[in-house]
Protein backbone atom coordinates (compact mmCIF):
# COMPACT_ATOMS: atom_id res chain seq x y z
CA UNK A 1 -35.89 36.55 -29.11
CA UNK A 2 -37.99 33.02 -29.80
CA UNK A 3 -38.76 35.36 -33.26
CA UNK A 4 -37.97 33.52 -36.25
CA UNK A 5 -36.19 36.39 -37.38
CA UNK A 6 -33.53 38.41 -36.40
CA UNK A 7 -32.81 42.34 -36.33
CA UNK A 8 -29.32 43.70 -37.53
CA UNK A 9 -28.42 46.67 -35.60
CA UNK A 10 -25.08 49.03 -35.29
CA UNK A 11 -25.00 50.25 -32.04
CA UNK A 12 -22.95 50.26 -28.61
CA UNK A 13 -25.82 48.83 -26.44
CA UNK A 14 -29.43 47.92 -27.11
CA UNK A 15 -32.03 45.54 -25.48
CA UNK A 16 -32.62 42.69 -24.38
CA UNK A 17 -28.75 42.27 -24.10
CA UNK A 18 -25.53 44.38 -24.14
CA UNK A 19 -23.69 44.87 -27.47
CA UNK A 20 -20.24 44.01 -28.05
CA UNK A 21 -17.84 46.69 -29.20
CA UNK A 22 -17.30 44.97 -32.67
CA UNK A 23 -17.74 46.52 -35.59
CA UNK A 24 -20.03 44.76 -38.19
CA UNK A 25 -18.76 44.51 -41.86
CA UNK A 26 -18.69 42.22 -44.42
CA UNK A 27 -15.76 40.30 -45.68
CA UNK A 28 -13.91 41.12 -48.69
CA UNK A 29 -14.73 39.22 -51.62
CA UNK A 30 -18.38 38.86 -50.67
CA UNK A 31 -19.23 41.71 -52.82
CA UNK A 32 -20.17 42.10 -56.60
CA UNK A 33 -17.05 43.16 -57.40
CA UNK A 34 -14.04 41.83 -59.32
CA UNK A 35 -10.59 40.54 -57.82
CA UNK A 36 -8.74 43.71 -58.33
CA UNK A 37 -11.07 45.71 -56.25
CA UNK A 38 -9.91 43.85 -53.19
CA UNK A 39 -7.42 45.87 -52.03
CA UNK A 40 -9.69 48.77 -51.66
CA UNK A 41 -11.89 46.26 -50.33
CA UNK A 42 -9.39 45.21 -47.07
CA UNK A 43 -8.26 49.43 -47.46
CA UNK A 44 -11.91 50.40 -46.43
CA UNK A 45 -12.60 47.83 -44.09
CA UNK A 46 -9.75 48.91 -41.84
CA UNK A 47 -9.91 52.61 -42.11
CA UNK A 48 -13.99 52.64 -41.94
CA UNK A 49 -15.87 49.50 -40.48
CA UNK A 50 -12.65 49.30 -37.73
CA UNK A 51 -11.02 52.12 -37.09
CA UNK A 52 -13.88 54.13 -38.21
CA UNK A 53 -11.74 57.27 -39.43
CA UNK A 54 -14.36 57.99 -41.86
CA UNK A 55 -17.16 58.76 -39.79
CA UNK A 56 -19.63 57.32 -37.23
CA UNK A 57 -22.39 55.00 -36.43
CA UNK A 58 -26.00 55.71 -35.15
CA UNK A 59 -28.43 53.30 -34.38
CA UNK A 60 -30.36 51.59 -37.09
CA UNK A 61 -32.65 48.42 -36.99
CA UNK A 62 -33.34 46.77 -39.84
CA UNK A 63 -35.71 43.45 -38.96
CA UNK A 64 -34.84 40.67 -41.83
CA UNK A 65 -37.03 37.52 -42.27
CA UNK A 66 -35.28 34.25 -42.00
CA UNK A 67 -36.44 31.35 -40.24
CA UNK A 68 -32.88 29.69 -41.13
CA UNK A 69 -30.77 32.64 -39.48
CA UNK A 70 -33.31 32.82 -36.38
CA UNK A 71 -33.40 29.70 -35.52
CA UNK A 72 -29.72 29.69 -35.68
CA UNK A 73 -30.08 33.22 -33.46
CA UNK A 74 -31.92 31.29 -31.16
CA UNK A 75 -29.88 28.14 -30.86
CA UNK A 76 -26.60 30.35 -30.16
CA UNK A 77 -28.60 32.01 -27.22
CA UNK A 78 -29.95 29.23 -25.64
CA UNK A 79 -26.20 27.86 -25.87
CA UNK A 80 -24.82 30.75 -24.15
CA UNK A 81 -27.31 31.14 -21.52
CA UNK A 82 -27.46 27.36 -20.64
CA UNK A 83 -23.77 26.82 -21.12
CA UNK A 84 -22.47 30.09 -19.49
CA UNK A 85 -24.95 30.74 -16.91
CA UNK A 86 -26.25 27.40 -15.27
CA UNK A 87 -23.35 24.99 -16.66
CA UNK A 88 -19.79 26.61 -16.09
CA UNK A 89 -21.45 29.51 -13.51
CA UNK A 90 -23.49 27.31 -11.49
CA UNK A 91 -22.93 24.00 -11.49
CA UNK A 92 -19.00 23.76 -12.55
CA UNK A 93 -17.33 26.73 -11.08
CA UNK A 94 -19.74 28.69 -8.56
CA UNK A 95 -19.93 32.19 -9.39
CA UNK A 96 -22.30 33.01 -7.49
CA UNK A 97 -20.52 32.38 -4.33
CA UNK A 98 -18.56 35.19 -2.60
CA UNK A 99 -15.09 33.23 -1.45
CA UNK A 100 -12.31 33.80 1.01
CA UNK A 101 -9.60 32.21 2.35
CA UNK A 102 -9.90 30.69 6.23
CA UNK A 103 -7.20 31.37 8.68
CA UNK A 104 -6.93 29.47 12.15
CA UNK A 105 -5.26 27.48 14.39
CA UNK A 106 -4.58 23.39 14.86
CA UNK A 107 -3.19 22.02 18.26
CA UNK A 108 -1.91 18.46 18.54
CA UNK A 109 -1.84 16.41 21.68
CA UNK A 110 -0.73 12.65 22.61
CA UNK A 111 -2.11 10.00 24.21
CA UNK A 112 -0.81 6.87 25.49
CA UNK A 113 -2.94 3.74 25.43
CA UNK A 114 -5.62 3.34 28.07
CA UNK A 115 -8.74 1.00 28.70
CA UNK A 116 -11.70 2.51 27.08
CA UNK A 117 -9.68 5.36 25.67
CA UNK A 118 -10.42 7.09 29.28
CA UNK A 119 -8.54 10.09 30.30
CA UNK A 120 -5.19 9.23 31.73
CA UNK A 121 -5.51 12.08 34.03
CA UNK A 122 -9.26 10.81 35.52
CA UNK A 123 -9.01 9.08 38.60
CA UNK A 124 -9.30 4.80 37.91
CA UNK A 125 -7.63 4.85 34.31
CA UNK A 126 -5.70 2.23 33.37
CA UNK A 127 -2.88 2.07 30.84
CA UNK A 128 -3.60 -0.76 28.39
CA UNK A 129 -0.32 -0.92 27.07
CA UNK A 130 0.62 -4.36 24.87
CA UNK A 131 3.06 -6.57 26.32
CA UNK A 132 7.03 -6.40 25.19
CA UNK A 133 6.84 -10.17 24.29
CA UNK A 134 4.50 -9.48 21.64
CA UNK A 135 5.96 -6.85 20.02
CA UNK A 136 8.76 -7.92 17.24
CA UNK A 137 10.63 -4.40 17.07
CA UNK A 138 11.88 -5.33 20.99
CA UNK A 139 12.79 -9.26 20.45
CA UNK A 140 16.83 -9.27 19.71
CA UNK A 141 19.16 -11.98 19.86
CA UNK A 142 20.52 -12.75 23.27
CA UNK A 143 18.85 -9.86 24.56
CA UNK A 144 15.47 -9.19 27.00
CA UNK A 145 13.37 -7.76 25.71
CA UNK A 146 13.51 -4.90 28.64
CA UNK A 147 16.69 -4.32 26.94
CA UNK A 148 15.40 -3.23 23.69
CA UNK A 149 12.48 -1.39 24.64
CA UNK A 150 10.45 -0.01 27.71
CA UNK A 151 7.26 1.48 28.55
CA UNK A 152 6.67 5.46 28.78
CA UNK A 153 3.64 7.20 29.11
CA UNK A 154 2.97 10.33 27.52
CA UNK A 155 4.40 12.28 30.27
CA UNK A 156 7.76 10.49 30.04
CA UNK A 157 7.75 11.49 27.08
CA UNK A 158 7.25 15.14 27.51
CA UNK A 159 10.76 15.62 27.56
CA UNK A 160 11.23 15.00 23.87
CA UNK A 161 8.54 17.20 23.00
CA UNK A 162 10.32 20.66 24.40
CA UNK A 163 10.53 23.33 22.29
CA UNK A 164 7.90 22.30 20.13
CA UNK A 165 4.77 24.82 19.44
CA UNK A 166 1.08 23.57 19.97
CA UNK A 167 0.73 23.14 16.15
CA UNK A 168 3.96 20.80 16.27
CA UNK A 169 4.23 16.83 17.94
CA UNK A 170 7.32 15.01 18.41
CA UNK A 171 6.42 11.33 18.76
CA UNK A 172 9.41 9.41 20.44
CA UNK A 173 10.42 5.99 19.03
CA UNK A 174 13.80 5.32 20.18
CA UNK A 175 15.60 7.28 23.05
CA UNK A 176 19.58 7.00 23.43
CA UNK A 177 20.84 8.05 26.35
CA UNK A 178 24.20 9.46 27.65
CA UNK A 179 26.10 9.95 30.99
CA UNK A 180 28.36 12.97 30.62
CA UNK A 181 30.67 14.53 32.84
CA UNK A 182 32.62 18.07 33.27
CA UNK A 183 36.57 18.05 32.34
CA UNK A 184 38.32 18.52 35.72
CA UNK A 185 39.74 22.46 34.74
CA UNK A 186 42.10 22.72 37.47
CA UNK A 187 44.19 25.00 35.55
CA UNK A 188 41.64 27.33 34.20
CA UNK A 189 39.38 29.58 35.30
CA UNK A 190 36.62 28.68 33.07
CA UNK A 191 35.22 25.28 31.90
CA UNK A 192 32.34 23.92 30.25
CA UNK A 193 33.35 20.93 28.18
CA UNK A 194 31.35 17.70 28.53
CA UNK A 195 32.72 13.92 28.09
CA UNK A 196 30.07 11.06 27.54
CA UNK A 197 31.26 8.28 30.21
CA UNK A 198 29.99 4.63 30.36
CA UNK A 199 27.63 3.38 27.90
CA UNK A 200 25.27 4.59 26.16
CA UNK A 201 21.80 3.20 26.79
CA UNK A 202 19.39 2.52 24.06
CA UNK A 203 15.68 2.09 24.12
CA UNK A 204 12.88 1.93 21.88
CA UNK A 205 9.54 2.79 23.27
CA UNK A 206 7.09 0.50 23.85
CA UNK A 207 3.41 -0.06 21.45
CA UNK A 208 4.03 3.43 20.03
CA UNK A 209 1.43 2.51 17.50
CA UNK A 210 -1.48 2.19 19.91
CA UNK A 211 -0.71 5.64 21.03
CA UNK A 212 -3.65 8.05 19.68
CA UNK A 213 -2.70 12.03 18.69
CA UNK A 214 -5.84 14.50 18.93
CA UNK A 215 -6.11 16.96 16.15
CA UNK A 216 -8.24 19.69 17.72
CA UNK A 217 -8.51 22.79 15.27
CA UNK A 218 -10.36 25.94 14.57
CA UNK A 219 -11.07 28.41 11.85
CA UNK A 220 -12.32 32.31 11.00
CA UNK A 221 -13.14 33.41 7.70
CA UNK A 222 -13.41 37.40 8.24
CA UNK A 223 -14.51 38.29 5.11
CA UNK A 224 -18.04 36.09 5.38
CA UNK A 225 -18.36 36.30 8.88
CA UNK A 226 -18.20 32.47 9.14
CA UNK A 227 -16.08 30.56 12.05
CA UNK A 228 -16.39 27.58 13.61
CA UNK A 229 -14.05 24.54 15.15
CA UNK A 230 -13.53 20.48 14.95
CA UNK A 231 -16.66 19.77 17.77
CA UNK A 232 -19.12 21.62 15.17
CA UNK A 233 -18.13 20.31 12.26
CA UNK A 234 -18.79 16.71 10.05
CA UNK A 235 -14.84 15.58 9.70
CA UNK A 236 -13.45 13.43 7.17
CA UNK A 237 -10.13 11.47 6.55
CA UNK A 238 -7.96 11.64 3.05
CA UNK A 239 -6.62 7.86 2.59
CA UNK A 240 -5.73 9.02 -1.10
CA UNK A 241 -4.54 12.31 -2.48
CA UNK A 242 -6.13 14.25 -4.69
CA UNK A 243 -8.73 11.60 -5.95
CA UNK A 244 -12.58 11.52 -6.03
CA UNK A 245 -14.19 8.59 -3.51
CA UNK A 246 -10.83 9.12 -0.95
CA UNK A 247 -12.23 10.23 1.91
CA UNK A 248 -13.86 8.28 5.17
CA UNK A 249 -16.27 10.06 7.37
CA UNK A 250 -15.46 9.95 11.55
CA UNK A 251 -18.03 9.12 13.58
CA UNK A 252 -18.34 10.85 17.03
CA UNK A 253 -17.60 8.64 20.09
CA UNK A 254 -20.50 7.18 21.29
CA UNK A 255 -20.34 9.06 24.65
CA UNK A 256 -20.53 12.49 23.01
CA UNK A 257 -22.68 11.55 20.08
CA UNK A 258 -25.87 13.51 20.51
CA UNK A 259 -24.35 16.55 22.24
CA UNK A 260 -21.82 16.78 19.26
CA UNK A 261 -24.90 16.11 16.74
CA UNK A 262 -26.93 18.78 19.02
CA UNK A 263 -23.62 21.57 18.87
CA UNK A 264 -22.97 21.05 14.90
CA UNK A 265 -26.74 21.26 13.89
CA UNK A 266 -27.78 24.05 16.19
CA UNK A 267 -24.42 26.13 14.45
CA UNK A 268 -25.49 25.18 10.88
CA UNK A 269 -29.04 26.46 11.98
CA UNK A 270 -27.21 29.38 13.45
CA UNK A 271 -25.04 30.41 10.47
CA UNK A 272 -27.58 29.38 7.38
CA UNK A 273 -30.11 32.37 8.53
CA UNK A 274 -32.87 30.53 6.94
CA UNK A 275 -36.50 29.08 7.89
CA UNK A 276 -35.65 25.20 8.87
CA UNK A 277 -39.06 22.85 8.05
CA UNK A 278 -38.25 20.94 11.12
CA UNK A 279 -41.10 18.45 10.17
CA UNK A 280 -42.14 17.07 13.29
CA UNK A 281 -37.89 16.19 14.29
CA UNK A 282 -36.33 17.41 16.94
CA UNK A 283 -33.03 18.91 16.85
CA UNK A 284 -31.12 15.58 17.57
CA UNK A 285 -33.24 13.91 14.06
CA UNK A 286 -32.31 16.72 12.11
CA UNK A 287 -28.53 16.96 12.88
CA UNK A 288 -28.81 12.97 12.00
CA UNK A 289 -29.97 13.97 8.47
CA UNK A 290 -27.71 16.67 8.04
CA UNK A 291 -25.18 14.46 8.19
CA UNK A 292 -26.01 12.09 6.07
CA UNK A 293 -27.27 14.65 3.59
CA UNK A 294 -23.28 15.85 3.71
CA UNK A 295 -22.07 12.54 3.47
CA UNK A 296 -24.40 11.52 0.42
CA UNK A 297 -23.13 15.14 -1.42
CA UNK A 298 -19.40 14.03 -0.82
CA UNK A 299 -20.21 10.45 -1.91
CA UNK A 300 -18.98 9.02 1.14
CA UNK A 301 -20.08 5.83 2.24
CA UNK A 302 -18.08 4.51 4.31
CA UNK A 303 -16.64 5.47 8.05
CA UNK A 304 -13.34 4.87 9.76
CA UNK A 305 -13.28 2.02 12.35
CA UNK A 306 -13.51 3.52 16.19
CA UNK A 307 -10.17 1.35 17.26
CA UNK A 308 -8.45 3.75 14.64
CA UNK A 309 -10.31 7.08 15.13
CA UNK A 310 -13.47 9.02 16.15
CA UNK A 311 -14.78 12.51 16.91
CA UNK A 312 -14.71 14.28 20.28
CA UNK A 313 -16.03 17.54 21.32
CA UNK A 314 -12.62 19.05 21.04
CA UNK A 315 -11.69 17.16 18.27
CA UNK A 316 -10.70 13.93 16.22
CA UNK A 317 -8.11 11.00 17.68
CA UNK A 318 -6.40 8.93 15.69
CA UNK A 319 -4.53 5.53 16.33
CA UNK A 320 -0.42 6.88 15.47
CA UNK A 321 -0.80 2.90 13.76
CA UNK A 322 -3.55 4.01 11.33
CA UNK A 323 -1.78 7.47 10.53
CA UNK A 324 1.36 5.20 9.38
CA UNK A 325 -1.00 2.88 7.35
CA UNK A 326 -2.63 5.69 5.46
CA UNK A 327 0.71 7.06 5.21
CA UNK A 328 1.71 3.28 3.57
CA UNK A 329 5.09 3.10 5.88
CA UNK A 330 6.08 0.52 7.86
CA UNK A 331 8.71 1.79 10.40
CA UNK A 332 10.75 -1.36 10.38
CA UNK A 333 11.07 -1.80 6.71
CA UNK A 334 14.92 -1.88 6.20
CA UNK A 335 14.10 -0.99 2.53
CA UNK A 336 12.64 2.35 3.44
CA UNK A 337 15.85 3.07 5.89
CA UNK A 338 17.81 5.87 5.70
CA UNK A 339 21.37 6.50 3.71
CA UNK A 340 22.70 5.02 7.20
CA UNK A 341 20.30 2.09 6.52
CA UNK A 342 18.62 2.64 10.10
CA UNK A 343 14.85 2.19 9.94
CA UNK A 344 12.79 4.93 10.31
CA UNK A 345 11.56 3.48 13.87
CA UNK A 346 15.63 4.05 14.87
CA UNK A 347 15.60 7.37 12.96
CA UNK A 348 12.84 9.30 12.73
CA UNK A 349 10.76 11.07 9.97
CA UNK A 350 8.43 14.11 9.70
CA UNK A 351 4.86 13.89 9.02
CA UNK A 352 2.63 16.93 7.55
CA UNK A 353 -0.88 17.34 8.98
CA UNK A 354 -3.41 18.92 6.97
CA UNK A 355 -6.44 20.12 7.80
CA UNK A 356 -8.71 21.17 5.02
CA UNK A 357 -12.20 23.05 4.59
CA UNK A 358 -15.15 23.89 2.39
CA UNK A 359 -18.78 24.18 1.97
CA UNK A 360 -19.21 23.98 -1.87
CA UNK A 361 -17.82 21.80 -4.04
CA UNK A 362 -17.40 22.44 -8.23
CA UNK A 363 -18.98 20.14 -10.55
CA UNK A 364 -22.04 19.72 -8.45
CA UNK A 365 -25.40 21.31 -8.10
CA UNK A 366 -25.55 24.63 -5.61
CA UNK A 367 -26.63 23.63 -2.06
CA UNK A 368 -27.24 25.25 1.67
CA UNK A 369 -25.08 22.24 3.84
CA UNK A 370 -22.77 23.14 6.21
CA UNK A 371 -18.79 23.79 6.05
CA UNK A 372 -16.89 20.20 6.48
CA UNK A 373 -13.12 19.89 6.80
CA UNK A 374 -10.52 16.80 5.18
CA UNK A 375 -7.41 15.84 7.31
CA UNK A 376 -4.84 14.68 4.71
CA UNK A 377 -1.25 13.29 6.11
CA UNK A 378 1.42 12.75 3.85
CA UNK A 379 5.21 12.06 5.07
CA UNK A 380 8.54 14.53 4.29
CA UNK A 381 11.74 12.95 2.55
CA UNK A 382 13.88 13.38 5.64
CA UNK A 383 16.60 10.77 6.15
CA UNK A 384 16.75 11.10 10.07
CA UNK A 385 14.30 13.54 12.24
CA UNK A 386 15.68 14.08 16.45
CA UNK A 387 15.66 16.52 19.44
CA UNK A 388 17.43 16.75 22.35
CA UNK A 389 16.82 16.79 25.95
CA UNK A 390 19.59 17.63 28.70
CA UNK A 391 18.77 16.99 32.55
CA UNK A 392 21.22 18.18 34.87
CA UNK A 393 22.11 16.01 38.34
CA UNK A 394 24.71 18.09 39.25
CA UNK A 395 27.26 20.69 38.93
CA UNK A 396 29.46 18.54 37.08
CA UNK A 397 27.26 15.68 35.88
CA UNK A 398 24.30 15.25 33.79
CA UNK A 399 21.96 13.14 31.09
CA UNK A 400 21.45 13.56 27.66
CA UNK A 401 18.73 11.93 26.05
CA UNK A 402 18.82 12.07 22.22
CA UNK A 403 14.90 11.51 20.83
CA UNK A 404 14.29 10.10 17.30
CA UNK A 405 10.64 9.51 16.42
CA UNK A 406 7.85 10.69 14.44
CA UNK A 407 7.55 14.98 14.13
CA UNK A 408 4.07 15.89 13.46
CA UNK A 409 3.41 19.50 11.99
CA UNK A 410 -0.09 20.78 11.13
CA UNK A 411 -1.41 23.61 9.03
CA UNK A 412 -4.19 24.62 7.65
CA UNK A 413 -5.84 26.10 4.20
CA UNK A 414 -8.79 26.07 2.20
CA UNK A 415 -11.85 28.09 1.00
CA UNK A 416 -15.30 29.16 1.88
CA UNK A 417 -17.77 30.40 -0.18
CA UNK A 418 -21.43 32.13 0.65
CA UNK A 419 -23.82 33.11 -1.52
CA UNK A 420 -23.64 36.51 -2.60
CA UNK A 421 -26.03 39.31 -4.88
CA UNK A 422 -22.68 41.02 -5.49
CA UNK A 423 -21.53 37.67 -7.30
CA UNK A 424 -24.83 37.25 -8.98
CA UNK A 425 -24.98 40.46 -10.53
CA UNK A 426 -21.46 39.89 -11.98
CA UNK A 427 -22.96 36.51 -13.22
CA UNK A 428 -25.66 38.29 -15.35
CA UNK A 429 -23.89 40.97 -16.41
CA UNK A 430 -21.36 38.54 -18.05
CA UNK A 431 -24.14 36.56 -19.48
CA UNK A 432 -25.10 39.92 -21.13
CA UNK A 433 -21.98 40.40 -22.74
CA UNK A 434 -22.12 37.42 -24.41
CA UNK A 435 -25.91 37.12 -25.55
CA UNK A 436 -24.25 40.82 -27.17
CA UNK A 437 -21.38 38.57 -28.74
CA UNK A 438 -23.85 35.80 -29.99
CA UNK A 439 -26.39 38.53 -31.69
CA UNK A 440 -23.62 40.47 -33.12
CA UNK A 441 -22.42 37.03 -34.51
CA UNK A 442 -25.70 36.46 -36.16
CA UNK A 443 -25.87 39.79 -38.00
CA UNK A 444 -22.23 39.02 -38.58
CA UNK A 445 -23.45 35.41 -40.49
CA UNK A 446 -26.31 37.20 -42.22
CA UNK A 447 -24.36 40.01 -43.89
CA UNK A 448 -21.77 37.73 -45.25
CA UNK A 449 -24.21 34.92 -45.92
CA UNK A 450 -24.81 36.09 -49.95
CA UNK A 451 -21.98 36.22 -52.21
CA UNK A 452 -22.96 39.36 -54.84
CA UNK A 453 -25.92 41.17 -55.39
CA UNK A 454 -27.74 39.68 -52.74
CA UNK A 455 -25.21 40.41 -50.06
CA UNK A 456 -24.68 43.82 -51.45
CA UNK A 457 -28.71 44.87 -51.05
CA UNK A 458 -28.43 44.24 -47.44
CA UNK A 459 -25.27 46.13 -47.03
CA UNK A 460 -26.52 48.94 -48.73
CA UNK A 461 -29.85 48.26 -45.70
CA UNK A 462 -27.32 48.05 -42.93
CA UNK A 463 -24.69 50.70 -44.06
CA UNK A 464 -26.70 53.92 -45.19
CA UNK A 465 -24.07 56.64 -45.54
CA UNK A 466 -25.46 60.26 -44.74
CA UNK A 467 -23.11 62.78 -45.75
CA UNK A 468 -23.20 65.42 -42.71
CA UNK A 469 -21.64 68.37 -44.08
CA UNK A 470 -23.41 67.79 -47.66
CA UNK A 471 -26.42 70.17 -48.48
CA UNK A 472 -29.46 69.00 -47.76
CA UNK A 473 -30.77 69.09 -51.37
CA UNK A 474 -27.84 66.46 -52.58
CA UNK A 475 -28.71 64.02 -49.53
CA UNK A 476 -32.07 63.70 -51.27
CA UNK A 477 -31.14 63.29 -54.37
CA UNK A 478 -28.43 60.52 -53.36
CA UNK A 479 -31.30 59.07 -51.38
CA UNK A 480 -33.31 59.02 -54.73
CA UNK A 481 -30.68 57.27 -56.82
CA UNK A 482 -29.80 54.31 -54.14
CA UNK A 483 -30.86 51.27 -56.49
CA UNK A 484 -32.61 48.28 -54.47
CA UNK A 485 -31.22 45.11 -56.55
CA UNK A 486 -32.73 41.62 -55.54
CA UNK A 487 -32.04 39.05 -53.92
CA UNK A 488 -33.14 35.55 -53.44
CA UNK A 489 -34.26 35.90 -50.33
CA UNK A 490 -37.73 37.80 -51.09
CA UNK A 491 -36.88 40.01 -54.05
CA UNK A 492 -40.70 41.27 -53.99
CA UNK A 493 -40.76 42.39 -50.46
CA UNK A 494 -37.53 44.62 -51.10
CA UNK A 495 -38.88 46.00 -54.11
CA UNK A 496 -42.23 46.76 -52.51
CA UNK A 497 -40.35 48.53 -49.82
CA UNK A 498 -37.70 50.70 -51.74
CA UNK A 499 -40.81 51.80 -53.89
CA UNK A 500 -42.49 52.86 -50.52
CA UNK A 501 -39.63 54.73 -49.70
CA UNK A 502 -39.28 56.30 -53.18
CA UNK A 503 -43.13 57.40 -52.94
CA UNK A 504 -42.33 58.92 -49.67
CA UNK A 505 -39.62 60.88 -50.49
CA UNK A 506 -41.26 62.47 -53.35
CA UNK A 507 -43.99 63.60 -50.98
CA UNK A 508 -42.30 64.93 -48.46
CA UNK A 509 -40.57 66.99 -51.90
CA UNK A 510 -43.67 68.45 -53.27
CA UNK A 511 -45.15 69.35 -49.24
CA UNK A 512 -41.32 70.97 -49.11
CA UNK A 513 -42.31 73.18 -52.23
């Protein structure tokens, strides 16, 4: 189609590309014709070239020379196939790709703070909790600080985390709690009323911000085949929604470093399906460049501190202080209290946790790195967020601890995408549609490009009328009397070739007789 010409053509489909179902006419007033005969003009148009009520259309090529129109062809197809094809289908918005939506599960857990962020559970671990001195929330006037806050572990605070599912976290900040007793029901048979007796004891709990929370999650995309979960995966953290150069890579805990490099890489070998040119690394080398292969396509540079958060084989901790800084909160601000003007420390509020994923990304060129996943946390407009917790010391006396804090929920969403023939085929097949559109443009231009005579010969070229019930005789004879006029394109070559034609038809006459 490099031709510097172009071939006008009335047909439903024809090669290299697919036609467009658009009729091809020229536009009224582009004749040799005066201003009355316009209305027949528009009358014909509709009732022949578009609805076609007159007759039908076979296939007819007619190859015109014109360096000006195809060039222009040329130009529009180039266009079309670089802008369509590569530009919006590749690079911007991935055709090619097969996508579905991930499903799976997230499970929160929390930690209290310990030396060396060992398991509290593992025999020798200490707590390394801060002392109550240096804490500002538990200093009050004429008061110990004992008396305004105390220590609990994340076991003591179990009990304000009932009822929740493993997708759900209730982080205690403040814990009120009440002596009740049962009415004395001498007189009836049944009783069951409580009364709160003494006072009530308040306590906020101690260097809640150097507890950590794991986010351990998992995923299954049925529809590719492609699963996977936090320990194989490159993880990344949101500080800023919605915005290009937002995101912080984790780095794995140097314990588990190479086994989680070894378990991601061996996975992404796993999954891809293709031939790996290991180049003299070993597995350990390779997962290394992987990584910083995704980290270079998601133009992150830079990596969260390990005193705020880091990967584990089960999944990512985070300092609860660093979730509040990305979260741009400070708990004891009195002017982000509540309608009660309690802070949100003495309150509560509810925090969403969002885990993320995706392997491709739009505006960028198509590659074969693995899936990677974003957690995002952004906090709800609740004025107040509790639970309650009863424990009974006898049959007519117990405790009621009321729990405000911060209420973690998780979920999960995102897309994957894998490449796909299915996809591809679609791609091309669209691209053929509209290499149809831009040829049937051109012939569009070239018909309409001569006002008059010269616009009328190559009607009279493109739109041959061939009477089908007429006798055979009178199609000859109109065929004789069609007049070639000229044009100033190359009036010699159209008067060579109507002559030609005329010659022909008068021998194939005489052989006739």
């Amino acid at each position: 189609f490099l031709a510097p010409c172009f071939v006008i053509t009335k047909t439903s489909f024809c090669h290299p590309a697919m036609e467009v179902p658009l009729p091809l006419f020229r536009c009224p007033g582009r004749r040799k014709a005066r201003c009355s005969d316009i209305q027949n003009e528009l009358f014909n148009l509709v009732t022949d070239d578009i609805l076609g009520i007159t007759g039908f259309e076979l296939k007819r090529e007619i190859q015109v020379k014109s360096y000006t129109l195809g060039c222009f062809k040329t130009i529009v197809i180039l266009l079309a196939i670089s802008g369509w094809l590569f530009v919006y289908g590749c690079w911007y918005n991935k055709s090619y790709l097969d996508v579905s939506p991930i499903t799976g599960a997230v499970r929160l857990q929390v930690q209290h703070p310990t030396k060396d962020h060992c398991p509290p559970t593992h025999t020798g671990c200490e707590p390394d909790f801060r002392s109550l001195d240096d804490l500002p929330y538990c200093q009050s006037e004429g008061k110990d600080p004992s008396e305004v806050c105390r220590y609990a572990d994340q076991f003591d605070l179990t009990l304000g985390m009932k009822g929740f599912g493993t997708g759900e976290l209730m982080m205690p900040t403040r814990c009120s709690t009440y002596t009740q007793t049962k009415h004395s029901c001498k007189d009836k048979k049944e009783c069951s009323s409580y009364t709160t007796v003494g006072e009530v004891e308040v306590r906020r709990m101690a260097d809640i911000e150097n507890f950590t929370v794991l986010v351990d999650h998992a995923f299954h995309a049925d529809d590719l085949g492609m699963h996977g979960n936090a320990g194989e995966m490159q993880g990344f953290i949101r500080i800023c929604p919605g915005r290009d150069g937002c995101l912080l890579a984790l780095d794995n805990f140097p314990s588990f470093d190479e086994q989680i490099l070894t378990q991601m890489q061996k996975k992404h070998e796993r999954d891809d399906r293709g031939i790996f040119l290991h180049n003299g690394m070993n597995i350990t080398e390779r997962a290394k460049k992987t990584v910083r292969d995704l980290r270079h396509f998601w133009g992150v540079e830079k990596t969260i501190d390990q005193r705020n958060g880091f990967s584990l084989p089960n999944g990512d901790v985070l300092r609860v202080g660093y979730i509040l800084k990305l979260l741009g909160i400070n708990i004891d601000n009195k002017s982000q209290a509540n309608f009660q003007g309690q802070t949100m420390r003495d309150e509560g509020f509810f925090v969403y946790v969002t885990v993320m994923y995706t392997n491709y990304k739009k505006m960028s060129m198509p590659n074969g790195l693995p899936a990677i996943y974003e957690l995002e946390f952004t906090v709800a407009d609740f004025q107040t967020y509790k639970t309650n917790s009863v424990s009974q010391l006898s049959s007519h006396e117990r405790i009621v601890n009321d729990w405000h804090g911060m209420f973690l929920r998780s979920y999960q969403r995102g897309q994957l995408g894998r490449t796909s023939w299915r996809q591809i085929l679609l791609m091309l097949i669209e691209t053929s549609f509209l290499l149809g559109f831009c040829r049937w443009m051109t012939r569009f231009v070239a018909l309409n490009w001569y006002i008059g005579e010269g616009g009328d010969i190559l009607e009279d070229l493109a739109k041959e009328e061939y009477e089908f019930e007429a006798e055979a005789t009178e199609k000859e004879a109109t065929q004789k009397d069609k007049v070639i006029r000229r044009t100033k394109a190359a009036p010699e070559i159209l008067l060579k070739e109507a002559a030609q034609e005329e010659a022909a038809q008068e021998e194939a006459a005489q052989e006739e007789a």
